[in-house]
N, C-alpha and C. Protein backbone atom coordinates (compact mmCIF):
# COMPACT_ATOMS: atom_id res chain seq x y z
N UNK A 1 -11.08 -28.90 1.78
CA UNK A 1 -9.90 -29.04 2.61
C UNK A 1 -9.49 -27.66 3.12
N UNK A 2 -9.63 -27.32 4.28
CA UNK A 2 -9.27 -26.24 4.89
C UNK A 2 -8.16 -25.99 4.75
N UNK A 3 -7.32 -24.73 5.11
CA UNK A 3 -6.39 -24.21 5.01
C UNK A 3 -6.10 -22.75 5.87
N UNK A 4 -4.86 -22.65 6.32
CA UNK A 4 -4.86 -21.33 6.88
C UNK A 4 -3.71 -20.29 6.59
N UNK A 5 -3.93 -19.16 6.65
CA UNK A 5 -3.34 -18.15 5.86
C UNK A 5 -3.10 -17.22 6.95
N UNK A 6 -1.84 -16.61 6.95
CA UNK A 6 -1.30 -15.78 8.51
C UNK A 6 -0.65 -14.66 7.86
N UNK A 7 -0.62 -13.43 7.87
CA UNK A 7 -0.07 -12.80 7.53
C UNK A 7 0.44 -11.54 8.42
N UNK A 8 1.76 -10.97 8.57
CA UNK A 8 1.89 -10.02 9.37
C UNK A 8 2.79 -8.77 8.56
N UNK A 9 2.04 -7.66 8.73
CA UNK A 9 2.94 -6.60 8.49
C UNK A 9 3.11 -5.05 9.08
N UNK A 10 4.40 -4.79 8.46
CA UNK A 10 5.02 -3.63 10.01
C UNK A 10 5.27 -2.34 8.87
N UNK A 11 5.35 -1.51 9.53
CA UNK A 11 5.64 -0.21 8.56
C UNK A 11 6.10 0.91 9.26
N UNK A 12 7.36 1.14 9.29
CA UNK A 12 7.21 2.41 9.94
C UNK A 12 8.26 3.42 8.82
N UNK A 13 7.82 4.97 9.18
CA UNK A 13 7.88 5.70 7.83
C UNK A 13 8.40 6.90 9.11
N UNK A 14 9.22 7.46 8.27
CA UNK A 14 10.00 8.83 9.08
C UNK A 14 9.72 9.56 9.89
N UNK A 15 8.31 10.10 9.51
CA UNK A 15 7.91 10.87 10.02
C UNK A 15 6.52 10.51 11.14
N UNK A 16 7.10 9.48 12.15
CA UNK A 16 6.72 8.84 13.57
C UNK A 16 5.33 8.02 13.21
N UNK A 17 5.08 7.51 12.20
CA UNK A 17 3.90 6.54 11.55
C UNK A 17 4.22 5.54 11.74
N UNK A 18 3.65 4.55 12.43
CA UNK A 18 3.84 3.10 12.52
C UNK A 18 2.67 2.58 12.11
N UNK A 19 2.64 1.57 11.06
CA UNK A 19 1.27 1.03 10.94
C UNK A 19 1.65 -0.54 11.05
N UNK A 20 0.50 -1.45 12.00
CA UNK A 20 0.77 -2.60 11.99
C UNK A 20 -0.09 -3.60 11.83
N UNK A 21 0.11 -4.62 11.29
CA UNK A 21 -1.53 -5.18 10.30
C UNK A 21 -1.06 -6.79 10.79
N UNK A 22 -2.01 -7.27 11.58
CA UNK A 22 -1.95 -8.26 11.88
C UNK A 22 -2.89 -9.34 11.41
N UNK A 23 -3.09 -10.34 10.67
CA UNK A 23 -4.30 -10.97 10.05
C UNK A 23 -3.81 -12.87 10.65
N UNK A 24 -4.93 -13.26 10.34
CA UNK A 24 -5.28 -14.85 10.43
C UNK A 24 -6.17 -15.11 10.19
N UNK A 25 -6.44 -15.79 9.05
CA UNK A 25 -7.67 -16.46 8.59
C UNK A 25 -7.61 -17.97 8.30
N UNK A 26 -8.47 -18.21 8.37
CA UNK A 26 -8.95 -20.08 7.75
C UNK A 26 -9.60 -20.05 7.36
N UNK A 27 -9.24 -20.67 6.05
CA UNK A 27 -10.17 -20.63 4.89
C UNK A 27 -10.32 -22.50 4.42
N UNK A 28 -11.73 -22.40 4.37
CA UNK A 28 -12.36 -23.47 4.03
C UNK A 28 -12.92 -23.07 2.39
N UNK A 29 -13.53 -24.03 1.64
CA UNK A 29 -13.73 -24.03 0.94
C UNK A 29 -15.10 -23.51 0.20
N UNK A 30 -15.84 -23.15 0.81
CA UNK A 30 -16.88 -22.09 1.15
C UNK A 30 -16.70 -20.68 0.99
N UNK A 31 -16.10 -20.69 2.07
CA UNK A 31 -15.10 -19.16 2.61
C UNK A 31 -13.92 -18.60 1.98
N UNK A 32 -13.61 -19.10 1.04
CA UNK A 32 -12.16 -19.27 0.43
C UNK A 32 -12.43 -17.56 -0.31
N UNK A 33 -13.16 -17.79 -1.01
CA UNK A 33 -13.38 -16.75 -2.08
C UNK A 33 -13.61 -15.31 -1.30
N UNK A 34 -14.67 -15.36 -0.39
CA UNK A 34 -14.99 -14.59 0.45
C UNK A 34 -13.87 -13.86 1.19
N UNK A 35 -12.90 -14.53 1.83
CA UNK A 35 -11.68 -14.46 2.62
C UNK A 35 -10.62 -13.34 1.98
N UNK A 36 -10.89 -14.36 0.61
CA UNK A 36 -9.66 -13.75 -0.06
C UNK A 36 -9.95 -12.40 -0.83
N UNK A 37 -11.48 -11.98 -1.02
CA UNK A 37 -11.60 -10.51 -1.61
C UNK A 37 -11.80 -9.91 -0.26
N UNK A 38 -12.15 -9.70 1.07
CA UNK A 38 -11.49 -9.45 2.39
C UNK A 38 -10.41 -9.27 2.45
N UNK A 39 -9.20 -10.00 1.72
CA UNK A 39 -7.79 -9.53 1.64
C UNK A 39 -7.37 -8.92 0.89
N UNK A 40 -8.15 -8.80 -0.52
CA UNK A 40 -7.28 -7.88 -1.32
C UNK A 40 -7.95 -6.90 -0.80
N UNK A 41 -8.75 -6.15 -0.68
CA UNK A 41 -10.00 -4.96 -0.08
C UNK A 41 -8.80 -4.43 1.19
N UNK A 42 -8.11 -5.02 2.41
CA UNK A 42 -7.34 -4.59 3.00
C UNK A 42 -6.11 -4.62 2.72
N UNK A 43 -5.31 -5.15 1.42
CA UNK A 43 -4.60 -4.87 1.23
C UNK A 43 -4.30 -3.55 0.28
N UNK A 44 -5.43 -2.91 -0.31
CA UNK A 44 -5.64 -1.96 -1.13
C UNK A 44 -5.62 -0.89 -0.29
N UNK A 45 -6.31 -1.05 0.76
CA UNK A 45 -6.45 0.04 1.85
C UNK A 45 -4.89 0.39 2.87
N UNK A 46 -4.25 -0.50 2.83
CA UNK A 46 -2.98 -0.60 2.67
C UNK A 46 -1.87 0.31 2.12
N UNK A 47 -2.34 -0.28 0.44
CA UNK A 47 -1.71 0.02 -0.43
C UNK A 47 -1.71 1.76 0.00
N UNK A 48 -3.52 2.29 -0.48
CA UNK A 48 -3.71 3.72 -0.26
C UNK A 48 -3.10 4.35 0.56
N UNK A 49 -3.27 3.77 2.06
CA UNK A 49 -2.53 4.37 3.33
C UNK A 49 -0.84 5.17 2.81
N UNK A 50 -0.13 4.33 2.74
CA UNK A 50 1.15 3.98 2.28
C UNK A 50 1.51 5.25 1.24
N UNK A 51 0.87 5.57 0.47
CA UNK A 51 0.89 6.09 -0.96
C UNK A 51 0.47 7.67 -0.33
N UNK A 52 -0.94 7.70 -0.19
CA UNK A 52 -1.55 8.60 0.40
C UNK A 52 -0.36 9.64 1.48
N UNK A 53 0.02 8.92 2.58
CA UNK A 53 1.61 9.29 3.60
C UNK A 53 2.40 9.61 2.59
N UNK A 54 3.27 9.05 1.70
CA UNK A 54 4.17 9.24 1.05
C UNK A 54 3.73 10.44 0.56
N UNK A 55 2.54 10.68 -0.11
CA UNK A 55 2.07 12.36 -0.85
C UNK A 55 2.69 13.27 0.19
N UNK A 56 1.87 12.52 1.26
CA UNK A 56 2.02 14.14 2.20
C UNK A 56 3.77 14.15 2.81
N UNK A 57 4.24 13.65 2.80
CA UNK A 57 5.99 13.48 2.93
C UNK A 57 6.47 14.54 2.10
N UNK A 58 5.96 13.87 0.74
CA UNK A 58 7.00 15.05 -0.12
C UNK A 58 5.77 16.31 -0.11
N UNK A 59 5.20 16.62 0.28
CA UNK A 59 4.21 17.90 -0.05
C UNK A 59 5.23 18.64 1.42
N UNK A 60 5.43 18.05 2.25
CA UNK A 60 5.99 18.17 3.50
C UNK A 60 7.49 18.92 3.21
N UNK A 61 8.23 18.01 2.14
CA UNK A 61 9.55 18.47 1.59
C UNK A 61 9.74 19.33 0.84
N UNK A 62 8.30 19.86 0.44
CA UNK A 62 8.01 20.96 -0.81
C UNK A 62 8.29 20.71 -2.21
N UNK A 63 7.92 19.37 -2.49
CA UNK A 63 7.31 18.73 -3.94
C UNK A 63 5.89 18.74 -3.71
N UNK A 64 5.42 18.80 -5.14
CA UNK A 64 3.98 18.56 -5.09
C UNK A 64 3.79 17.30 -6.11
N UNK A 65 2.95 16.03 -5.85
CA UNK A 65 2.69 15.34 -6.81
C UNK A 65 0.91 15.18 -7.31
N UNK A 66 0.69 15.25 -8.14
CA UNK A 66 -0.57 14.90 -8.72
C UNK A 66 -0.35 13.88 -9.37
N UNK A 67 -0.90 12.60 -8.06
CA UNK A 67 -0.79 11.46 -9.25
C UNK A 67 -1.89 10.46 -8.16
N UNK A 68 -3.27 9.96 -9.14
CA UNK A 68 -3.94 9.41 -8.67
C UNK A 68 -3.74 8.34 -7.61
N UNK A 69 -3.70 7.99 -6.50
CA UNK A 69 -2.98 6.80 -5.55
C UNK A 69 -3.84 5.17 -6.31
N UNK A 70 -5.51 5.36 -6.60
CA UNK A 70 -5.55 4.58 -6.99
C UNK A 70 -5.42 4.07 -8.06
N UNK A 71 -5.05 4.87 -9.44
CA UNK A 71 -4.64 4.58 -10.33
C UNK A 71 -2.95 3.77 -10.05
N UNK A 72 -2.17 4.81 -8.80
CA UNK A 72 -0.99 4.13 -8.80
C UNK A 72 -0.84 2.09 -8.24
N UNK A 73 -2.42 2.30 -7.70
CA UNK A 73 -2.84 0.94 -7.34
C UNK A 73 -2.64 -0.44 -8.45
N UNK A 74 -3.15 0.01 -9.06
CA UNK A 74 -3.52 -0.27 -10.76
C UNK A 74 -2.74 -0.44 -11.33
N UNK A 75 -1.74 0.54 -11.35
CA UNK A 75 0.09 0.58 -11.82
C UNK A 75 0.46 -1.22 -10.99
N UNK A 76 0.60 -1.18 -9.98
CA UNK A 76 1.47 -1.81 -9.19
C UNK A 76 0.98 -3.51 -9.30
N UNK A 77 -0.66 -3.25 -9.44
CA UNK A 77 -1.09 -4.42 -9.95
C UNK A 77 -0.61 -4.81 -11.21
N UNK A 78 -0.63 -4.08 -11.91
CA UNK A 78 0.07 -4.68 -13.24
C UNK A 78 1.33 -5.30 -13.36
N UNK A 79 1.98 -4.44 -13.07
CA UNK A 79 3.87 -4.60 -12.35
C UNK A 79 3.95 -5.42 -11.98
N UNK A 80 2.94 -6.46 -10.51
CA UNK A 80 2.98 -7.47 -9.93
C UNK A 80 4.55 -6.98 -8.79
N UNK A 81 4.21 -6.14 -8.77
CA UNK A 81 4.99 -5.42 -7.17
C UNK A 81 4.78 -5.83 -6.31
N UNK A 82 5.67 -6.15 -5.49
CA UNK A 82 5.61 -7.26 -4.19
C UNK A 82 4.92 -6.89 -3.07
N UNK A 83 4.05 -7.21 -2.26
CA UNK A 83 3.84 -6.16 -1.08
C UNK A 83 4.84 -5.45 -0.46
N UNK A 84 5.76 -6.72 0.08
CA UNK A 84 6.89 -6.04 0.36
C UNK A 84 8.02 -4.83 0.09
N UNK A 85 7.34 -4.58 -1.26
CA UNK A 85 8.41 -3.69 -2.00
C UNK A 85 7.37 -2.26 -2.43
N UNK A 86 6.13 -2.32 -1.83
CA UNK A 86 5.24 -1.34 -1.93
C UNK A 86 5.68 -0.09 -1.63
N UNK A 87 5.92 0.04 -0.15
CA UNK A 87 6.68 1.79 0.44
C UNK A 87 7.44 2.21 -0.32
N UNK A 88 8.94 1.41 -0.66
CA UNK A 88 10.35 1.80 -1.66
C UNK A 88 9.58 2.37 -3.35
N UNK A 89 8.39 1.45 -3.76
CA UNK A 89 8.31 1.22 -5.13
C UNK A 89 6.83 2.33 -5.06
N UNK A 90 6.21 2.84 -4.18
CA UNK A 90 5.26 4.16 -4.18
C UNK A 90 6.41 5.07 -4.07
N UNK A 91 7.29 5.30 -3.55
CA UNK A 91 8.01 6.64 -2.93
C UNK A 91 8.72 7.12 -4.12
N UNK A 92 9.40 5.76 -5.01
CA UNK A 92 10.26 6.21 -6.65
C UNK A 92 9.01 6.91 -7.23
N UNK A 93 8.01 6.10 -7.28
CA UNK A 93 6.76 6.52 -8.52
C UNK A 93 6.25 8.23 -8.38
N UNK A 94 6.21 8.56 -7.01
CA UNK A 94 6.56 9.43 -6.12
C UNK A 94 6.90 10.64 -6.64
N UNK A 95 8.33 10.21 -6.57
CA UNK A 95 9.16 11.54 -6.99
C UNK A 95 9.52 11.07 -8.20
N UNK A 96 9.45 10.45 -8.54
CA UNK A 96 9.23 11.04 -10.70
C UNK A 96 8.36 11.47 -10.86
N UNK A 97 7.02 11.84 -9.96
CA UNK A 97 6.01 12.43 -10.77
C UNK A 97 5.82 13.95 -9.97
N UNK A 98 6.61 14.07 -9.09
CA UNK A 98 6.80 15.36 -8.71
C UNK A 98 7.40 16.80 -8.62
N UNK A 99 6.76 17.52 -8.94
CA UNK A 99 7.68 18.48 -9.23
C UNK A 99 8.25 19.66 -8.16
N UNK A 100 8.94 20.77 -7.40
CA UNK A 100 8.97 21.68 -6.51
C UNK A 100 8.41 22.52 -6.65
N UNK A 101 7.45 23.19 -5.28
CA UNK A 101 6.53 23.70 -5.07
C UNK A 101 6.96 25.37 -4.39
N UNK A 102 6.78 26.39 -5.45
CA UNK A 102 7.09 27.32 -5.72
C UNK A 102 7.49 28.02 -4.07
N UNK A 103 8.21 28.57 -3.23
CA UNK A 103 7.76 29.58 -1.96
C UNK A 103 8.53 30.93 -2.06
């Protein structure tokens, strides 16, 4: 039994980044499995994007963080962090793990 799956998302971040992710798939029962590691695979890449920007934000503000993005991946999977709440919930993880960068 087929089925279809639509997803849209918008992002825009301070410093003039807009990212916009437009998807539609139909998934049959064949394809289902296939589809759906296609979605987590871009939603990870996502995730990175997001995380990755946020580094360079605060490296920008003169914090420095050392903190693996895909380990913070890993974090968030566990957490069961919303997509939606990804930008707000990378940016805290963020700056608790950062410290100011000497000038």
């Amino acid at each position: 039994m087929p089925f279809s799956l639509s997803l849209s998302l918008s992002l825009s971040l301070s410093l003039s980044l807009s990212l916009s992710l437009s998807l539609s798939l139909s998934l049959t029962p064949t394809t289902r499995s296939i589809s759906l590691t296609y979605c987590m695979y871009h939603n990870k890449r996502y995730f990175v994007s997001v995380a990755v920007f946020a580094k360079m934000n605060a490296a920008a503000g003169g914090c420095y963080c050392n903190i693996d993005v895909h380990d913070l991946y890993a974090q968030a999977q566990k957490e069961r962090v919303p997509l939606d709440d990804w930008p707000s919930w990378i940016t805290k993880q963020i700056q608790s793990n950062s410290r100011r960068i000497r000038t």
